[in-house]
PDB file of N, CA and C in Angstrom:
ATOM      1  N   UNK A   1       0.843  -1.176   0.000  1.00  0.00           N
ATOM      2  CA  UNK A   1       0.000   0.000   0.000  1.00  0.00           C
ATOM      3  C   UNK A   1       0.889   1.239   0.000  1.00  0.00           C
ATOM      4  N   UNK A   2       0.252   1.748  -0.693  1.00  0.00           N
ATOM      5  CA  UNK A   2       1.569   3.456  -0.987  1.00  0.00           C
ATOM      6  C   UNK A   2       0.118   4.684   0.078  1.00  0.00           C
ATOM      7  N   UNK A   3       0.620   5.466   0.311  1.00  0.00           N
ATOM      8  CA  UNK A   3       0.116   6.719   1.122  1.00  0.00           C
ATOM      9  C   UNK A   3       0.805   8.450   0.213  1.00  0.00           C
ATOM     10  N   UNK A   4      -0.125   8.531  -0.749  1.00  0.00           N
ATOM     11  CA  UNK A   4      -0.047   9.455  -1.827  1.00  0.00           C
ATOM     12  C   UNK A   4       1.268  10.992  -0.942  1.00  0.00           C
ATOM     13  N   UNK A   5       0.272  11.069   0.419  1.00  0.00           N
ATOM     14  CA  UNK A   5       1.075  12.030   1.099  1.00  0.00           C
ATOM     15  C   UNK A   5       2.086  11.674   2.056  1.00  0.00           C
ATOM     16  N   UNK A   6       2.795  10.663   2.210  1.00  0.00           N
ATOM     17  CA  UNK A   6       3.600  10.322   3.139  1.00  0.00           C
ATOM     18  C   UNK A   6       5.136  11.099   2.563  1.00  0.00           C
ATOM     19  N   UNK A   7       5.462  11.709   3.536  1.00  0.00           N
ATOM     20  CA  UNK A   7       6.485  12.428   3.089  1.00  0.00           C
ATOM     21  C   UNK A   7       8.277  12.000   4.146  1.00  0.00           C
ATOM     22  N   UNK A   8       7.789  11.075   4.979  1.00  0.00           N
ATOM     23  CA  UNK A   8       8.757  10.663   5.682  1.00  0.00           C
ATOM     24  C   UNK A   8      10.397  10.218   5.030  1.00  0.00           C
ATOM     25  N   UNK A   9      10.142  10.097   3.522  1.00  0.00           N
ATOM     26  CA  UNK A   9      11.339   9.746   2.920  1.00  0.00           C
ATOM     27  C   UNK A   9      12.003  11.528   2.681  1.00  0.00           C
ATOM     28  N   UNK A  10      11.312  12.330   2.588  1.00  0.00           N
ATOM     29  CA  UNK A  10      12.007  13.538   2.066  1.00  0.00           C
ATOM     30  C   UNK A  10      13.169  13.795   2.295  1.00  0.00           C
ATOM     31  N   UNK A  11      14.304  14.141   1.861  1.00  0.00           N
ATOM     32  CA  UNK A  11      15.504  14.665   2.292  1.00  0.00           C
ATOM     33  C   UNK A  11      16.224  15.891   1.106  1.00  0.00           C
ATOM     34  N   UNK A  12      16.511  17.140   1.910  1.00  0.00           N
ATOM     35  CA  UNK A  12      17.131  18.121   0.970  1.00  0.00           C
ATOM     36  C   UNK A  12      18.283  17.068  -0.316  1.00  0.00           C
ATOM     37  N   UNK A  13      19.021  16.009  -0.005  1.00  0.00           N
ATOM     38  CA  UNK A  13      19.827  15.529  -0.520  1.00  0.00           C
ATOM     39  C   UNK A  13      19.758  15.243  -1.737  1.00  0.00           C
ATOM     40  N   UNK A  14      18.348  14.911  -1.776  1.00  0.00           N
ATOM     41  CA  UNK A  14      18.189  13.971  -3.237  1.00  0.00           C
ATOM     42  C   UNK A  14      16.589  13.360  -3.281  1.00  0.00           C
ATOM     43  N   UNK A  15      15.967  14.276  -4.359  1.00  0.00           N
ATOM     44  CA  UNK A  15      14.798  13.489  -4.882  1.00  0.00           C
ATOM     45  C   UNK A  15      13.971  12.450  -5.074  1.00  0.00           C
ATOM     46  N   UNK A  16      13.166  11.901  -4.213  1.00  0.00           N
ATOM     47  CA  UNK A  16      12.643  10.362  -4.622  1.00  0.00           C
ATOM     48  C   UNK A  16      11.659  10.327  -5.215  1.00  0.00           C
ATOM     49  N   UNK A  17      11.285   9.502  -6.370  1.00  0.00           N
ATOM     50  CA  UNK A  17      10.741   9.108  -7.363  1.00  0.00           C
ATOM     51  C   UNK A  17      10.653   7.332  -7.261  1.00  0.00           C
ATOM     52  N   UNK A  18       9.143   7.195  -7.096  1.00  0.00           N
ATOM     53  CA  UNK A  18       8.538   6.109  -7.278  1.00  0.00           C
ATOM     54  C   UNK A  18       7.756   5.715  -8.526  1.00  0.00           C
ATOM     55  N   UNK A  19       7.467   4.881  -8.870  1.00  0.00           N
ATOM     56  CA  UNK A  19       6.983   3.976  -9.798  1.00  0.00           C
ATOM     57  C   UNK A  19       5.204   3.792  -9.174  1.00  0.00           C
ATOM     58  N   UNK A  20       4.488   4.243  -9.530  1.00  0.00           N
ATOM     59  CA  UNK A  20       3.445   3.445  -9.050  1.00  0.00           C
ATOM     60  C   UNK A  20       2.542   2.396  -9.856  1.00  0.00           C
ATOM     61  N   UNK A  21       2.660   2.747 -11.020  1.00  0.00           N
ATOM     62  CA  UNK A  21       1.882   2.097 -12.364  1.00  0.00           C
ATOM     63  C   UNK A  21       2.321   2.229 -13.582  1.00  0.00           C
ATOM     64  N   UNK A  22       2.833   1.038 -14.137  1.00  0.00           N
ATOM     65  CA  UNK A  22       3.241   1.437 -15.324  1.00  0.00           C
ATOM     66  C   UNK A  22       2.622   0.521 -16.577  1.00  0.00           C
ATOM     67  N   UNK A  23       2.307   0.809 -17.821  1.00  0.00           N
ATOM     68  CA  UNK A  23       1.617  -0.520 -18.763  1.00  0.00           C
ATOM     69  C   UNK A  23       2.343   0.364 -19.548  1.00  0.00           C
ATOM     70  N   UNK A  24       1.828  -0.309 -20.879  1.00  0.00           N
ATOM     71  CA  UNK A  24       2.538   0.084 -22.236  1.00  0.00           C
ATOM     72  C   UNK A  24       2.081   1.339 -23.106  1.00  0.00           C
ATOM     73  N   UNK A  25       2.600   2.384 -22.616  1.00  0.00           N
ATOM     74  CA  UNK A  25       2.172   3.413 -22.997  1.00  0.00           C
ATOM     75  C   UNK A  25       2.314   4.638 -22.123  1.00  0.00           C
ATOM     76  N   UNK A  26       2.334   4.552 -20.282  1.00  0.00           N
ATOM     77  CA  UNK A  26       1.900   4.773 -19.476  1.00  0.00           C
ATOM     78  C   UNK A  26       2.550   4.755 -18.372  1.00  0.00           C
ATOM     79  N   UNK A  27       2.956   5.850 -17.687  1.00  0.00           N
ATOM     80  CA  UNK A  27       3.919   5.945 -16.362  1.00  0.00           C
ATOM     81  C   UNK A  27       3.273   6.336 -15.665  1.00  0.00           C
ATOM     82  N   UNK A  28       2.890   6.062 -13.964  1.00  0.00           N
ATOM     83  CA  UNK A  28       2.570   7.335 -13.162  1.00  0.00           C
ATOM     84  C   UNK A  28       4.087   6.687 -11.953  1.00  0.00           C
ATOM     85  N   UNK A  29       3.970   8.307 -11.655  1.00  0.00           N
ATOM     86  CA  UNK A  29       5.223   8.587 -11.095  1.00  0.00           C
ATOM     87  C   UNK A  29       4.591   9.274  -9.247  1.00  0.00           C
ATOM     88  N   UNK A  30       5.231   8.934  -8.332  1.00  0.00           N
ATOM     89  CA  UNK A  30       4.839  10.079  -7.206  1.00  0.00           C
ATOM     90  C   UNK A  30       6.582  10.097  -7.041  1.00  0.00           C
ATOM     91  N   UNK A  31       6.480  12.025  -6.774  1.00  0.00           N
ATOM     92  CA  UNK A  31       7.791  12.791  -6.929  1.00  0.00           C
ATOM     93  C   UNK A  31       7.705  13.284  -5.163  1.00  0.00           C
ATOM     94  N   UNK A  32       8.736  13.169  -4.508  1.00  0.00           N
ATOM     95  CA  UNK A  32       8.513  13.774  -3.373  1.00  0.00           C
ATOM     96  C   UNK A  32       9.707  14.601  -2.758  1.00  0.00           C
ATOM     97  N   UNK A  33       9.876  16.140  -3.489  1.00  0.00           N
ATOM     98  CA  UNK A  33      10.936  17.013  -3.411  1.00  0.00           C
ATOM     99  C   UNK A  33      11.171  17.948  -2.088  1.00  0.00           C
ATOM    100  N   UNK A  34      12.122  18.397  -1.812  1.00  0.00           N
ATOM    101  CA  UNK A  34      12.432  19.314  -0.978  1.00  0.00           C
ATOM    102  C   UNK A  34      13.772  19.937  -0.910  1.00  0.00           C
ATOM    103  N   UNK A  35      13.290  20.942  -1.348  1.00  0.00           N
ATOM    104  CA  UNK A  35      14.452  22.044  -1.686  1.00  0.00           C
ATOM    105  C   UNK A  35      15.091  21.842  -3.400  1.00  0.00           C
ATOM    106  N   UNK A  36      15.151  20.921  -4.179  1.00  0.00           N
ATOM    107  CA  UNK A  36      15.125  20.444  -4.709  1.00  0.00           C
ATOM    108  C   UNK A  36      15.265  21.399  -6.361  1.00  0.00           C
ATOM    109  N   UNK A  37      15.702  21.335  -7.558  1.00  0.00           N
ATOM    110  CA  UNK A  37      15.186  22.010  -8.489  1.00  0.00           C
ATOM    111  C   UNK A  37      16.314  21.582  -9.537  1.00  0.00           C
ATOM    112  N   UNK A  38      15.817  21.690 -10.902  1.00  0.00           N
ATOM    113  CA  UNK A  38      16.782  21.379 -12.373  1.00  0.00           C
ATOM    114  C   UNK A  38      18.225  21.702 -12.003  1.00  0.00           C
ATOM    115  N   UNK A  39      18.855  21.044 -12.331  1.00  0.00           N
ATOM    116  CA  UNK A  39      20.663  21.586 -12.800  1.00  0.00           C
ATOM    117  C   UNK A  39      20.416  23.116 -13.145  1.00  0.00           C
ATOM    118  N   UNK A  40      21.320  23.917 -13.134  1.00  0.00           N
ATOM    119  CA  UNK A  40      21.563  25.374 -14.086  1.00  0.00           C
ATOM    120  C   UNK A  40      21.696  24.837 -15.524  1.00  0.00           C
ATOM    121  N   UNK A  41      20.536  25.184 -16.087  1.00  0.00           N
ATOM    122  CA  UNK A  41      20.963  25.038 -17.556  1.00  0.00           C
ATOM    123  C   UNK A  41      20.472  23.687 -17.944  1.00  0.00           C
ATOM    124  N   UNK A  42      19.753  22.698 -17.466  1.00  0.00           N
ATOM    125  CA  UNK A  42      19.283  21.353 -17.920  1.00  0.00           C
ATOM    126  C   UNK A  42      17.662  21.525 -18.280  1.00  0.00           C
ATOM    127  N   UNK A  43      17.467  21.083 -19.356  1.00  0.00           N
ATOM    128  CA  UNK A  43      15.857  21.375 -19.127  1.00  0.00           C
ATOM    129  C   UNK A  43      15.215  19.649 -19.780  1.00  0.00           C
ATOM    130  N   UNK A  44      14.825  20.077 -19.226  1.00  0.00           N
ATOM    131  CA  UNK A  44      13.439  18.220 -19.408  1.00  0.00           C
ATOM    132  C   UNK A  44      12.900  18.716 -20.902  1.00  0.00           C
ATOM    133  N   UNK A  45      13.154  17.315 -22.143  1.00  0.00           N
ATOM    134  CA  UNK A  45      12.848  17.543 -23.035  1.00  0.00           C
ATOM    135  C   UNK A  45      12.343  16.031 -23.915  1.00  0.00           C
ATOM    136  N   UNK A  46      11.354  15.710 -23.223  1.00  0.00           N
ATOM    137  CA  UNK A  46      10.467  14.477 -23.215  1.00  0.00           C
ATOM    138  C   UNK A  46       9.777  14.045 -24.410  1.00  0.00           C
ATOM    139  N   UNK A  47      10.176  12.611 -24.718  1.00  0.00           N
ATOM    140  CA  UNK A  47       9.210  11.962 -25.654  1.00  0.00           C
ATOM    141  C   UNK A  47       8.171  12.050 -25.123  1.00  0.00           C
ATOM    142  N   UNK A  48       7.384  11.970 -24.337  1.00  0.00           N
ATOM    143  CA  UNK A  48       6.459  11.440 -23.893  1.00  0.00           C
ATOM    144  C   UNK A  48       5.685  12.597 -23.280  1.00  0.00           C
ATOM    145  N   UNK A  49       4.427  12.878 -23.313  1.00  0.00           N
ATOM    146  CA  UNK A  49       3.498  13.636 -22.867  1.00  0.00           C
ATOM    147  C   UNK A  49       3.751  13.772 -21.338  1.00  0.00           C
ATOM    148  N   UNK A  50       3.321  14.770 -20.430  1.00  0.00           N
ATOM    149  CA  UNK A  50       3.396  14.254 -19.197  1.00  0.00           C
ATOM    150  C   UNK A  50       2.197  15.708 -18.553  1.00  0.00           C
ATOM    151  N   UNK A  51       1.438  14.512 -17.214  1.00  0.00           N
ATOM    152  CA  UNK A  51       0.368  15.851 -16.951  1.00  0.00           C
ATOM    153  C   UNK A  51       1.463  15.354 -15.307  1.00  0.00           C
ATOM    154  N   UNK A  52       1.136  16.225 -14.912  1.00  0.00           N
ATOM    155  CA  UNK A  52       1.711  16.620 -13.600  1.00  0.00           C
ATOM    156  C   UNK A  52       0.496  17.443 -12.255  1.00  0.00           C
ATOM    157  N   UNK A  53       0.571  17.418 -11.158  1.00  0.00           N
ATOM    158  CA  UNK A  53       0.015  17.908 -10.576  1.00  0.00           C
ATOM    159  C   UNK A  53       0.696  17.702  -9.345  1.00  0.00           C
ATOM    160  N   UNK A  54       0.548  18.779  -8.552  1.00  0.00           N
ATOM    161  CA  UNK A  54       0.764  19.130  -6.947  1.00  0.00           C
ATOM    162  C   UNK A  54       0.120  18.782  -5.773  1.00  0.00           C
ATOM    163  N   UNK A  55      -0.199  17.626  -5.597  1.00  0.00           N
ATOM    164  CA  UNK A  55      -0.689  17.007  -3.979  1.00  0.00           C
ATOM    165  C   UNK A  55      -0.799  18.111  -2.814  1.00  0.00           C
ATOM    166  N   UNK A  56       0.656  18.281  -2.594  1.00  0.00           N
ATOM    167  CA  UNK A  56       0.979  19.004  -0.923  1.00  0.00           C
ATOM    168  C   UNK A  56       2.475  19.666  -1.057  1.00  0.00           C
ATOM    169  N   UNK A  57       2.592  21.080  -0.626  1.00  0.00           N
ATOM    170  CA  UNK A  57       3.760  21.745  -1.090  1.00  0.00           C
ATOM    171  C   UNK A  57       3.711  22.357  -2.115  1.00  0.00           C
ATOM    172  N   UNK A  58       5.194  23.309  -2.427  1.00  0.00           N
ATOM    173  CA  UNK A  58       4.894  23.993  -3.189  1.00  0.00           C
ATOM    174  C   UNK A  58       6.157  23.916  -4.202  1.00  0.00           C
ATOM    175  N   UNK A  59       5.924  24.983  -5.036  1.00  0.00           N
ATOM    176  CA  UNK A  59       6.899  24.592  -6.497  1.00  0.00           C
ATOM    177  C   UNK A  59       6.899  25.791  -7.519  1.00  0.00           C
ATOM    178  N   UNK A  60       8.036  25.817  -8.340  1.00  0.00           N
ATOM    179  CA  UNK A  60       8.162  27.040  -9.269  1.00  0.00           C
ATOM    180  C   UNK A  60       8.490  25.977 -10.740  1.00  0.00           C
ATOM    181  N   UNK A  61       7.301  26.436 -11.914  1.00  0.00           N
ATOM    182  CA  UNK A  61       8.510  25.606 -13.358  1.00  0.00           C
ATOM    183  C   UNK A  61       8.581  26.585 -14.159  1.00  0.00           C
ATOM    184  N   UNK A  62       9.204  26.011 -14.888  1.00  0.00           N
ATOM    185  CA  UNK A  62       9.713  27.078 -15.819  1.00  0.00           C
ATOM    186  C   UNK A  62       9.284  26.224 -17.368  1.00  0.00           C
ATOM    187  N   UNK A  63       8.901  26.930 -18.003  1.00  0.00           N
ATOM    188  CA  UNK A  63       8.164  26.218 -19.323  1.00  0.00           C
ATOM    189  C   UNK A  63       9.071  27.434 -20.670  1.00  0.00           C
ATOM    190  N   UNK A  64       9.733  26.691 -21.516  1.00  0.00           N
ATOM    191  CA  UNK A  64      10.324  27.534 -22.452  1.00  0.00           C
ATOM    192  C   UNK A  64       9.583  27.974 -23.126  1.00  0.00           C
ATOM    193  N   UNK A  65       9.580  29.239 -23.470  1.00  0.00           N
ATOM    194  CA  UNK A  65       8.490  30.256 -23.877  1.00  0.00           C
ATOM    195  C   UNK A  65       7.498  31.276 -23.446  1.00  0.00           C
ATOM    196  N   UNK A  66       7.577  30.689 -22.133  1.00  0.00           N
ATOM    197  CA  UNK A  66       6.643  31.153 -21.625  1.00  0.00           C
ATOM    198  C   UNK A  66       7.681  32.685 -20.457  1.00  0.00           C
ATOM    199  N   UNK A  67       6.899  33.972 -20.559  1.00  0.00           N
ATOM    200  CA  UNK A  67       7.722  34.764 -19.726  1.00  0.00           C
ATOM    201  C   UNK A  67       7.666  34.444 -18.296  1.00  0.00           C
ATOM    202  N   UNK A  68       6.954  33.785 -17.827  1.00  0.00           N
ATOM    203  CA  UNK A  68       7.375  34.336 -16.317  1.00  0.00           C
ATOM    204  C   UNK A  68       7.088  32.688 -15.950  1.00  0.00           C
ATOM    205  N   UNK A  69       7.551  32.140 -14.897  1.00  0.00           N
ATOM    206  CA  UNK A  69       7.960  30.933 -13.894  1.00  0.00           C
ATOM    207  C   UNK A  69       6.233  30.481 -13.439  1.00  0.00           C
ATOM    208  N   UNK A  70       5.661  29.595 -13.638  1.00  0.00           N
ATOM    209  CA  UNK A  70       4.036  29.208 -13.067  1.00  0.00           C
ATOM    210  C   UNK A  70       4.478  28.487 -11.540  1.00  0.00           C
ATOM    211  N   UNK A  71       4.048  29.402 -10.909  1.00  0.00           N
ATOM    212  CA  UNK A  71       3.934  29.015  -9.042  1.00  0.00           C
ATOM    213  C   UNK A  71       2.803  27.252  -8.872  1.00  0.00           C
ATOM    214  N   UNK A  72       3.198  26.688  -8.332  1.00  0.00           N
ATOM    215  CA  UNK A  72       2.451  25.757  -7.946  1.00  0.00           C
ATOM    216  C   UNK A  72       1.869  25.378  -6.746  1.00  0.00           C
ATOM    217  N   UNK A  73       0.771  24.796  -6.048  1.00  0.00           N
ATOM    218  CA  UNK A  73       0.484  24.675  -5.210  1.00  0.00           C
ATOM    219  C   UNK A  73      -0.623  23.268  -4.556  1.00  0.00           C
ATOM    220  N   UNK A  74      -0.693  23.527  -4.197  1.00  0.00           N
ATOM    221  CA  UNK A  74      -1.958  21.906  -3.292  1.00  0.00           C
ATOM    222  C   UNK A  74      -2.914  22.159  -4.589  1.00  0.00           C
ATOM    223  N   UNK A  75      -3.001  20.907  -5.701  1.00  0.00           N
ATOM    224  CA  UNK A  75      -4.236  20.963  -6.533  1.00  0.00           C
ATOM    225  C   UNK A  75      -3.910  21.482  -7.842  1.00  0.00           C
ATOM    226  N   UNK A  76      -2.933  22.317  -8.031  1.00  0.00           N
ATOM    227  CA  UNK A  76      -2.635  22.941  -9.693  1.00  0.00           C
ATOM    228  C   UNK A  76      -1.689  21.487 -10.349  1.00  0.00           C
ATOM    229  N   UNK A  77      -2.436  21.610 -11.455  1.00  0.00           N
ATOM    230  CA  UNK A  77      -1.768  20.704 -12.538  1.00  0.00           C
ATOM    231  C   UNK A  77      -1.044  21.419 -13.746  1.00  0.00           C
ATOM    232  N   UNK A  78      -0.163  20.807 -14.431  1.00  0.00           N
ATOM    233  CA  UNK A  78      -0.065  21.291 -15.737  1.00  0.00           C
ATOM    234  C   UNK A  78      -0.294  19.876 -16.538  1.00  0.00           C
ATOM    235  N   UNK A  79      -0.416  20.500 -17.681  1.00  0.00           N
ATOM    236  CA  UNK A  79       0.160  19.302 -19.125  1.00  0.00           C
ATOM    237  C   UNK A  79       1.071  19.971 -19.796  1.00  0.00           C
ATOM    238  N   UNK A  80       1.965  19.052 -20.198  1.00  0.00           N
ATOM    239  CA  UNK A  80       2.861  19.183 -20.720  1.00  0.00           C
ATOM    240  C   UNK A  80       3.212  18.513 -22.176  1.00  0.00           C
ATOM    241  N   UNK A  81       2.740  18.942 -22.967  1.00  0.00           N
ATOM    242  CA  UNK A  81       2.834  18.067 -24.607  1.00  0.00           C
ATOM    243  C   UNK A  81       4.429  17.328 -24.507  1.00  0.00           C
ATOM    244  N   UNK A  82       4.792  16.360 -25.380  1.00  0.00           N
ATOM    245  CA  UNK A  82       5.616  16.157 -25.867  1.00  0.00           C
ATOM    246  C   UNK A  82       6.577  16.885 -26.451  1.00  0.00           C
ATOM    247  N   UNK A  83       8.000  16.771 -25.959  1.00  0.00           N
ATOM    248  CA  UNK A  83       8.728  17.724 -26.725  1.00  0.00           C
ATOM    249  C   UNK A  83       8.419  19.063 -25.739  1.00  0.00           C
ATOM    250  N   UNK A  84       7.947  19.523 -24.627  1.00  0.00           N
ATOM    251  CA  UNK A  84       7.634  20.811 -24.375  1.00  0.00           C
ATOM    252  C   UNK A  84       9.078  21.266 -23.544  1.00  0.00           C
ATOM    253  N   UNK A  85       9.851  21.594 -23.596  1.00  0.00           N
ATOM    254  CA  UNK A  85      11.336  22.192 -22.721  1.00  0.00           C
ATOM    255  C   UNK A  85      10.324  22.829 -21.455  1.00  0.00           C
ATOM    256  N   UNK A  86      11.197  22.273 -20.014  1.00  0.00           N
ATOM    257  CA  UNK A  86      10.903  22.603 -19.180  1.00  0.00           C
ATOM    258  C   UNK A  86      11.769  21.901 -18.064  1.00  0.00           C
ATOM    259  N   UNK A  87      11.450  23.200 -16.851  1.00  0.00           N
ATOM    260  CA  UNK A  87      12.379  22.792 -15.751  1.00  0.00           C
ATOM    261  C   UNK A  87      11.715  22.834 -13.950  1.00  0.00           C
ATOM    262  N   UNK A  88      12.530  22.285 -13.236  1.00  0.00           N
ATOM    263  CA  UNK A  88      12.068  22.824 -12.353  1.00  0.00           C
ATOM    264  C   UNK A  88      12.809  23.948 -11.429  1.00  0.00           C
ATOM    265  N   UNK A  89      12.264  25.390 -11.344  1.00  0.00           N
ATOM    266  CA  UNK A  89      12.906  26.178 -11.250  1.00  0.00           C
ATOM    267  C   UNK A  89      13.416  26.066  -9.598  1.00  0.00           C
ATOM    268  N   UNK A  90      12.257  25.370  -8.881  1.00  0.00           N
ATOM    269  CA  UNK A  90      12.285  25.412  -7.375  1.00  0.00           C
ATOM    270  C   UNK A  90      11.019  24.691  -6.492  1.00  0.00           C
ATOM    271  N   UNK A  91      11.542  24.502  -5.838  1.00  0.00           N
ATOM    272  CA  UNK A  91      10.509  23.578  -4.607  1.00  0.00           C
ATOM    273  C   UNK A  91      10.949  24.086  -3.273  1.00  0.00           C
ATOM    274  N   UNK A  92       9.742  23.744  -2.147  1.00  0.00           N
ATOM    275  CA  UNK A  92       9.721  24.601  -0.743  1.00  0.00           C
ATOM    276  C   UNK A  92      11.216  23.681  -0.040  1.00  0.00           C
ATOM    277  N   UNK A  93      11.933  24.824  -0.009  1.00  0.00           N
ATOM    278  CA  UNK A  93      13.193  23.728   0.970  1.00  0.00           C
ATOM    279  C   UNK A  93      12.826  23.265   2.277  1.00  0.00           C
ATOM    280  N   UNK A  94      11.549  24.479   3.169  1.00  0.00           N
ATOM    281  CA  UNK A  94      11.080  24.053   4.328  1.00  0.00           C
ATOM    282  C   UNK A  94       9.734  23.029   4.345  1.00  0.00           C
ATOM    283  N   UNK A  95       9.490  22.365   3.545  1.00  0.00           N
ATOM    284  CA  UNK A  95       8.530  21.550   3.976  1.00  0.00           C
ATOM    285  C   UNK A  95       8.086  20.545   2.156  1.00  0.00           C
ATOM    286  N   UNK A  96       8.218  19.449   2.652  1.00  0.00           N
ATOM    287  CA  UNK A  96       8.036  18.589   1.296  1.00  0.00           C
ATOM    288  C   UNK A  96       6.971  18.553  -0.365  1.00  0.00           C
ATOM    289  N   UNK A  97       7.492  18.745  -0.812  1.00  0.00           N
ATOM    290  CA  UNK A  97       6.150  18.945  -2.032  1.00  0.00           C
ATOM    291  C   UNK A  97       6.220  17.258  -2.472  1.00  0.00           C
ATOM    292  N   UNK A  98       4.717  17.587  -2.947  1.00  0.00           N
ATOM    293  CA  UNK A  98       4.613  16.043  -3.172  1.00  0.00           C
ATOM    294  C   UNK A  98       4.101  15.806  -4.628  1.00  0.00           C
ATOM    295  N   UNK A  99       4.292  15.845  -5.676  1.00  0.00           N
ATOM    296  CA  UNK A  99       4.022  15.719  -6.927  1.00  0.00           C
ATOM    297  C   UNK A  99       3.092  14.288  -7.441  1.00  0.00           C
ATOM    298  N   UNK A 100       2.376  14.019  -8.764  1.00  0.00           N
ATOM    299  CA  UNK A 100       1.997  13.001  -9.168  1.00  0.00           C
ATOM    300  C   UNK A 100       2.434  13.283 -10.336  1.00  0.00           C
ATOM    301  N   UNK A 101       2.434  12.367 -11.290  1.00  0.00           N
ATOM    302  CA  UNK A 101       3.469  12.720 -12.737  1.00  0.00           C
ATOM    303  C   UNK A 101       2.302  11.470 -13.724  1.00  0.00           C
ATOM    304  N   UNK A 102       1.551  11.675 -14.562  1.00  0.00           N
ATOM    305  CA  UNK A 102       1.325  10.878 -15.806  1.00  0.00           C
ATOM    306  C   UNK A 102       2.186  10.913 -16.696  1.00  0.00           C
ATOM    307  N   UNK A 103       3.065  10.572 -17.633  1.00  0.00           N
ATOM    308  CA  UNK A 103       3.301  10.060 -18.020  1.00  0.00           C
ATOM    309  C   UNK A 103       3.420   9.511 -19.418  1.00  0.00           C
ATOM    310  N   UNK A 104       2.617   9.998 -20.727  1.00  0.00           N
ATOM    311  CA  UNK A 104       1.826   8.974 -22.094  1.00  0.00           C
ATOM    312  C   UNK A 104       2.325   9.119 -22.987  1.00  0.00           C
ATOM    313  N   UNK A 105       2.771   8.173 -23.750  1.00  0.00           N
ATOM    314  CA  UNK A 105       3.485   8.178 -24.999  1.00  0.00           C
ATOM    315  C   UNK A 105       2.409   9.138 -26.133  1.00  0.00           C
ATOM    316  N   UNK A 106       3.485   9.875 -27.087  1.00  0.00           N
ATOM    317  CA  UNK A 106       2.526  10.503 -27.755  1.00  0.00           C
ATOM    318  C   UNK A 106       1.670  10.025 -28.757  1.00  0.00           C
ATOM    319  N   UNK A 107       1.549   8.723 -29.333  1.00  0.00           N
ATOM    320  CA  UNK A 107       1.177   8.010 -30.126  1.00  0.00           C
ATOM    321  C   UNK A 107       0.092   7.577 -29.678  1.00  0.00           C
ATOM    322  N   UNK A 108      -0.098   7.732 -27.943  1.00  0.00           N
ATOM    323  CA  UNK A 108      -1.618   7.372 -27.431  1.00  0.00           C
ATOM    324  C   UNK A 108      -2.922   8.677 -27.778  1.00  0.00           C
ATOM    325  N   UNK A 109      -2.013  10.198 -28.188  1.00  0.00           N
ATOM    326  CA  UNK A 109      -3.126  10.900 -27.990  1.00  0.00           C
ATOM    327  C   UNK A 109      -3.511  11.928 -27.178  1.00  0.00           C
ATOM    328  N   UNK A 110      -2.913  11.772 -25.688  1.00  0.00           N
ATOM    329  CA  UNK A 110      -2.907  13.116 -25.355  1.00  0.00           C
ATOM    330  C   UNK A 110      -3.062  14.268 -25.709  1.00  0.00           C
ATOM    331  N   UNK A 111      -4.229  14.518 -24.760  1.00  0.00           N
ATOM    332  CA  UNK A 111      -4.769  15.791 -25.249  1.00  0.00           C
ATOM    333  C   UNK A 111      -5.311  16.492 -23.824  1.00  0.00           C
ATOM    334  N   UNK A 112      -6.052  17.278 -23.528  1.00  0.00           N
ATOM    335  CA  UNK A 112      -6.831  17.829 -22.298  1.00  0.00           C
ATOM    336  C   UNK A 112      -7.680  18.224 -23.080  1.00  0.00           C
ATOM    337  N   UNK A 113      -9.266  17.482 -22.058  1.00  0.00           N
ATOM    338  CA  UNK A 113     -10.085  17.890 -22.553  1.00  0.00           C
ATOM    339  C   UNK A 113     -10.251  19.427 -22.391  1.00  0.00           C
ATOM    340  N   UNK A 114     -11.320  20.156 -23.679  1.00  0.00           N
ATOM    341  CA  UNK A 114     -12.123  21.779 -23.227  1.00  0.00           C
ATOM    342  C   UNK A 114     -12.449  21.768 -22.074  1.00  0.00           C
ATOM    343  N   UNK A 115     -12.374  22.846 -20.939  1.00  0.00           N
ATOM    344  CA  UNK A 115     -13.521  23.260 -20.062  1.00  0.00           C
ATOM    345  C   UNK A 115     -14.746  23.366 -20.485  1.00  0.00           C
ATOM    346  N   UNK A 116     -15.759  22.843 -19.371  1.00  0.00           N
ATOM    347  CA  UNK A 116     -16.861  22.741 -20.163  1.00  0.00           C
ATOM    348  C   UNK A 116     -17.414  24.020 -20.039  1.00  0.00           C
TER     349      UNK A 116
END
């Protein structure tokens, strides 16, 4: 049994990243950062689609193109197309953020639905 918010592994040192589900096509990931953020100069540049969202804690990314850094918090998601350059600019050093990560190859389709 996994506990989405258990944050007892956190350590400024180094990032943990679990596996929770994976099939053919399909990753989900729980990210559980603190203090944490991209190399200078490395940016995430993914085959694969990925939606992301914020559990607990907080977070700064950085999306190429875009002018200014999107703040994150308890409940904000992004999507992230394939191919989209992006980083993480920053996470709360005082208290754990807890991420969920999808994951989808682009050949499945990804998309987000309209607001209705």
């Amino acid at each position: 049994m996994t506990n989405l918010f258990d944050t007892a592994a956190a350590t400024p040192e180094a990032e943990r990243t679990e596996i929770l589900l994976a099939a053919a096509g399909v990753r989900l990931e729980r990210i559980l950062s603190l203090g944490q953020a991209s190399p200078p100069g490395f940016w995430y540049d993914q085959a694969e689609a990925e939606w992301v969202a914020v559990l607990s804690g907080r977070a700064r990314l950085t999306i190429a193109g875009e002018a200014a850094d999107r703040e994150l918090g308890p409940g904000d998601a992004v999507f992230l197309p394939a191919g989209c350059r992006h980083r993480v600019a920053w996470t709360d050093p005082d208290a754990p953020t807890v991420w969920i990560a999808l994951f989808v190859d682009p050949a499945l389709g990804p998309a987000l639905r309209p607001a209705p």
